[in-house]
C-alpha atoms as a PDB file:
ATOM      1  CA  UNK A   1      -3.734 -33.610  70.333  1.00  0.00           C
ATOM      2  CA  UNK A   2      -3.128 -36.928  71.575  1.00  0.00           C
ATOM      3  CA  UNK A   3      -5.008 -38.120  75.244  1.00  0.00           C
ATOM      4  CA  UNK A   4      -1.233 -38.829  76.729  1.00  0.00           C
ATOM      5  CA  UNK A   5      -0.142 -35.163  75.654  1.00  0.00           C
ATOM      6  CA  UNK A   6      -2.886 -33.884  77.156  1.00  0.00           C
ATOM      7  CA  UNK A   7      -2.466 -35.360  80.085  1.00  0.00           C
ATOM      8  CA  UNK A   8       1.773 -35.119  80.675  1.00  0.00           C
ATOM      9  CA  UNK A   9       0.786 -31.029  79.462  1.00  0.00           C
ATOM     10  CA  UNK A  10      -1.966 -30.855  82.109  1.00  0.00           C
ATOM     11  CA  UNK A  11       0.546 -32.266  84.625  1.00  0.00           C
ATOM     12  CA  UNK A  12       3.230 -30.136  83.530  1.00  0.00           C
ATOM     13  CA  UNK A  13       1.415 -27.145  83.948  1.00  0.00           C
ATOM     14  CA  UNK A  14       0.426 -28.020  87.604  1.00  0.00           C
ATOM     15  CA  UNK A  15       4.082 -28.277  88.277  1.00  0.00           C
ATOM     16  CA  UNK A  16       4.478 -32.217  88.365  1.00  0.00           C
ATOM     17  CA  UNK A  17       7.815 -33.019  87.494  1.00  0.00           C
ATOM     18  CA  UNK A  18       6.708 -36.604  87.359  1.00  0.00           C
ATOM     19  CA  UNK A  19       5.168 -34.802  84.015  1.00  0.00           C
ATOM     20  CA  UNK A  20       8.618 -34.814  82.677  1.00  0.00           C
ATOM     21  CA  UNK A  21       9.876 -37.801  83.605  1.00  0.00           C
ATOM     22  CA  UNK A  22       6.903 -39.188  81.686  1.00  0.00           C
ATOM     23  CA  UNK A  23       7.704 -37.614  78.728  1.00  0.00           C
ATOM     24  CA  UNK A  24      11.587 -37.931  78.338  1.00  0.00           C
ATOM     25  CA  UNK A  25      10.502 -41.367  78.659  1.00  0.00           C
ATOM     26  CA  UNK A  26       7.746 -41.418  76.410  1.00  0.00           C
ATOM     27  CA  UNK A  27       9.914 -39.260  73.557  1.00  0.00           C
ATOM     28  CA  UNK A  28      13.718 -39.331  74.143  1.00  0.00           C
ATOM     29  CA  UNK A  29      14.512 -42.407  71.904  1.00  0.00           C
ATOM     30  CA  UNK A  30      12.077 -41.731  68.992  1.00  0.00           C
ATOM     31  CA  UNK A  31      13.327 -38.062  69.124  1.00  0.00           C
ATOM     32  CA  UNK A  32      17.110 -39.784  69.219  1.00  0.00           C
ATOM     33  CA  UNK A  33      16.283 -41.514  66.301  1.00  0.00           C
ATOM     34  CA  UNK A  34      14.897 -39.247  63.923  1.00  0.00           C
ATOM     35  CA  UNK A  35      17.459 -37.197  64.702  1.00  0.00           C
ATOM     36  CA  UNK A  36      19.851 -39.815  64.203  1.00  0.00           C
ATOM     37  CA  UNK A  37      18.422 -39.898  60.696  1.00  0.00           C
ATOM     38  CA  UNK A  38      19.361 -36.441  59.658  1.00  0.00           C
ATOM     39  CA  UNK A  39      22.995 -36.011  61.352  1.00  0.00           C
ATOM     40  CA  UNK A  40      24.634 -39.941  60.986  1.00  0.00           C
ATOM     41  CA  UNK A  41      25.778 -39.233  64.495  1.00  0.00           C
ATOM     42  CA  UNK A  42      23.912 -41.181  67.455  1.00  0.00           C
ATOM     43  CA  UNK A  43      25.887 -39.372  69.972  1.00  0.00           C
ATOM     44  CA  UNK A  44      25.083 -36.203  68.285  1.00  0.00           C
ATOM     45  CA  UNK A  45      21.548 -37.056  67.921  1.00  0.00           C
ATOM     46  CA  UNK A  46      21.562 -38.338  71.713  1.00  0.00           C
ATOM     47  CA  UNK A  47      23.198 -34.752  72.685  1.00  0.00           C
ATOM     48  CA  UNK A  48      20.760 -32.848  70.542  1.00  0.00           C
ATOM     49  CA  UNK A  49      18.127 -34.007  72.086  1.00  0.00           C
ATOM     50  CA  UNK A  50      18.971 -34.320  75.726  1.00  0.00           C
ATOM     51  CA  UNK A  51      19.691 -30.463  74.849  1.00  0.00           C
ATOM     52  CA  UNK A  52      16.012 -29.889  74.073  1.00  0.00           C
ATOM     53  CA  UNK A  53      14.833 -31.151  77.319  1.00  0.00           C
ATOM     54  CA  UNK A  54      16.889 -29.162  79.088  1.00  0.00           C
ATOM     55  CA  UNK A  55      16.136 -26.161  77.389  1.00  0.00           C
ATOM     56  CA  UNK A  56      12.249 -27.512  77.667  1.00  0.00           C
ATOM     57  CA  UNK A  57      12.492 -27.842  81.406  1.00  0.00           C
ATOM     58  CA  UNK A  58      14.257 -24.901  82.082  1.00  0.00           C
ATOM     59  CA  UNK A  59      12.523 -22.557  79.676  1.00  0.00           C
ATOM     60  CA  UNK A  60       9.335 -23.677  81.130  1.00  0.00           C
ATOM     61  CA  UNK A  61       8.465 -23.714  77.019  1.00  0.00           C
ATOM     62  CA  UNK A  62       5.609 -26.225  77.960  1.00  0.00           C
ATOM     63  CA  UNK A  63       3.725 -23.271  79.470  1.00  0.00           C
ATOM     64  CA  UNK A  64       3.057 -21.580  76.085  1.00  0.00           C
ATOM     65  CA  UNK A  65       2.557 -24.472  74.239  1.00  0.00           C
ATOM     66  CA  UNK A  66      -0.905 -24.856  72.686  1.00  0.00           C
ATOM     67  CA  UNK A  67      -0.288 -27.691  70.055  1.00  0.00           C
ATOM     68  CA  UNK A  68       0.654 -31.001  71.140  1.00  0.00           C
ATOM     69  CA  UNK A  69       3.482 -31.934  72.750  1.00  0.00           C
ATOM     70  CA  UNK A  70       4.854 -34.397  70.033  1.00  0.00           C
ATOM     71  CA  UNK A  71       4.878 -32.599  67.367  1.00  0.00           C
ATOM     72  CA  UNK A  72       6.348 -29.840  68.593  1.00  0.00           C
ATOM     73  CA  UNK A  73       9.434 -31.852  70.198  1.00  0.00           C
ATOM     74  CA  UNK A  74       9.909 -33.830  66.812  1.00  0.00           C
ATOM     75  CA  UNK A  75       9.667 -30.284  64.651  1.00  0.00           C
ATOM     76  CA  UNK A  76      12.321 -28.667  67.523  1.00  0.00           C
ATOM     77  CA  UNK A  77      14.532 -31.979  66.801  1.00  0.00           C
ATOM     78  CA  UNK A  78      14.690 -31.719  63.327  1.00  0.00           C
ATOM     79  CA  UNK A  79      15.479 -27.718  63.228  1.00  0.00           C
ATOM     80  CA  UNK A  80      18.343 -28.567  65.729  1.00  0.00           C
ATOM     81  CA  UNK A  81      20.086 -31.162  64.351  1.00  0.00           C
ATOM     82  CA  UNK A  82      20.088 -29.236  61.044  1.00  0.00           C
ATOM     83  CA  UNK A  83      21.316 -26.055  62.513  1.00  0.00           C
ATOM     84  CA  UNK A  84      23.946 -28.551  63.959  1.00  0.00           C
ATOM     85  CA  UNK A  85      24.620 -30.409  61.019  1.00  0.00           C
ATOM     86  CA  UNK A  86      25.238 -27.363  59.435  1.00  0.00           C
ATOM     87  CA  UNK A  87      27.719 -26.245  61.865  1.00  0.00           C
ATOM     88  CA  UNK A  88      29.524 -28.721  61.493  1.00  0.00           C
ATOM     89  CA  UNK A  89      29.737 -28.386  57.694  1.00  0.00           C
ATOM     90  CA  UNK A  90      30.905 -24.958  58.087  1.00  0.00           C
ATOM     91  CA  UNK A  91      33.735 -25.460  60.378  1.00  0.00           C
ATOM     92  CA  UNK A  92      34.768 -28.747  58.178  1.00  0.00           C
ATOM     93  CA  UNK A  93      34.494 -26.539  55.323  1.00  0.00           C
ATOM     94  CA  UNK A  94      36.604 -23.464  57.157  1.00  0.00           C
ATOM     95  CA  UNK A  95      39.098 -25.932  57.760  1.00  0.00           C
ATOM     96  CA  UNK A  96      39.150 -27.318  54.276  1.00  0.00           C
ATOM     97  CA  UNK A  97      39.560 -23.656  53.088  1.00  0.00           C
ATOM     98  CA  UNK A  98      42.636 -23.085  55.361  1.00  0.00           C
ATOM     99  CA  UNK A  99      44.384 -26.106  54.236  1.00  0.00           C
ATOM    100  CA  UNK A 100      44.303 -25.827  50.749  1.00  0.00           C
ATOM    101  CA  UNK A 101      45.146 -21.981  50.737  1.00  0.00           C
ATOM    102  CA  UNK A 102      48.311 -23.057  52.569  1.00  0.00           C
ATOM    103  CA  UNK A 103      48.901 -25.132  49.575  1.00  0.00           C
END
């Protein structure tokens, strides 16, 4: 585990939300980007990840963590924006269906 994941983990854990701030810093744009990479959607990528903070924060999922932090946010990324991406297939897809049965 990297020294700076250790140490936003430790804070996190002692309830410093300074912690987070430190870590949406340290992540949010490289996490934006790779997910950027799978979706061809910045504001997609920039909602998917926002998302994952939230649900970080709230969820308290930093508590339970025992691998480091990076990983784990750049693993939860790509899982996300697939699950999206895939979505959004489907619905195109649906829609697709609809219109050419009409036909």
């Amino acid at each position: 585990m990297q020294s700076h994941d250790i140490i936003i983990l430790e804070k996190l854990r002692l309830g410093d939300s300074s912690a987070y701030k430190e870590l949406f810093d340290l992540y949010y744009m490289p996490l934006s980007i790779y997910s950027f990479k799978y979706c061809d959607s910045f504001e997609l990528a920039e909602d998917i990840v926002q998302d994952l903070f939230i649900k970080f924060w709230d969820e308290k999922l930093y508590m339970n963590l025992d691998t480091a932090i990076g990983p784990y946010l750049f693993r939860s990324v790509k899982n996300n924006t697939l699950q999206a991406t895939k979505k959004i297939t489907d619905t195109y897809l649906k829609k697709l269906k609809i219109r050419f049965i009409r036909y």
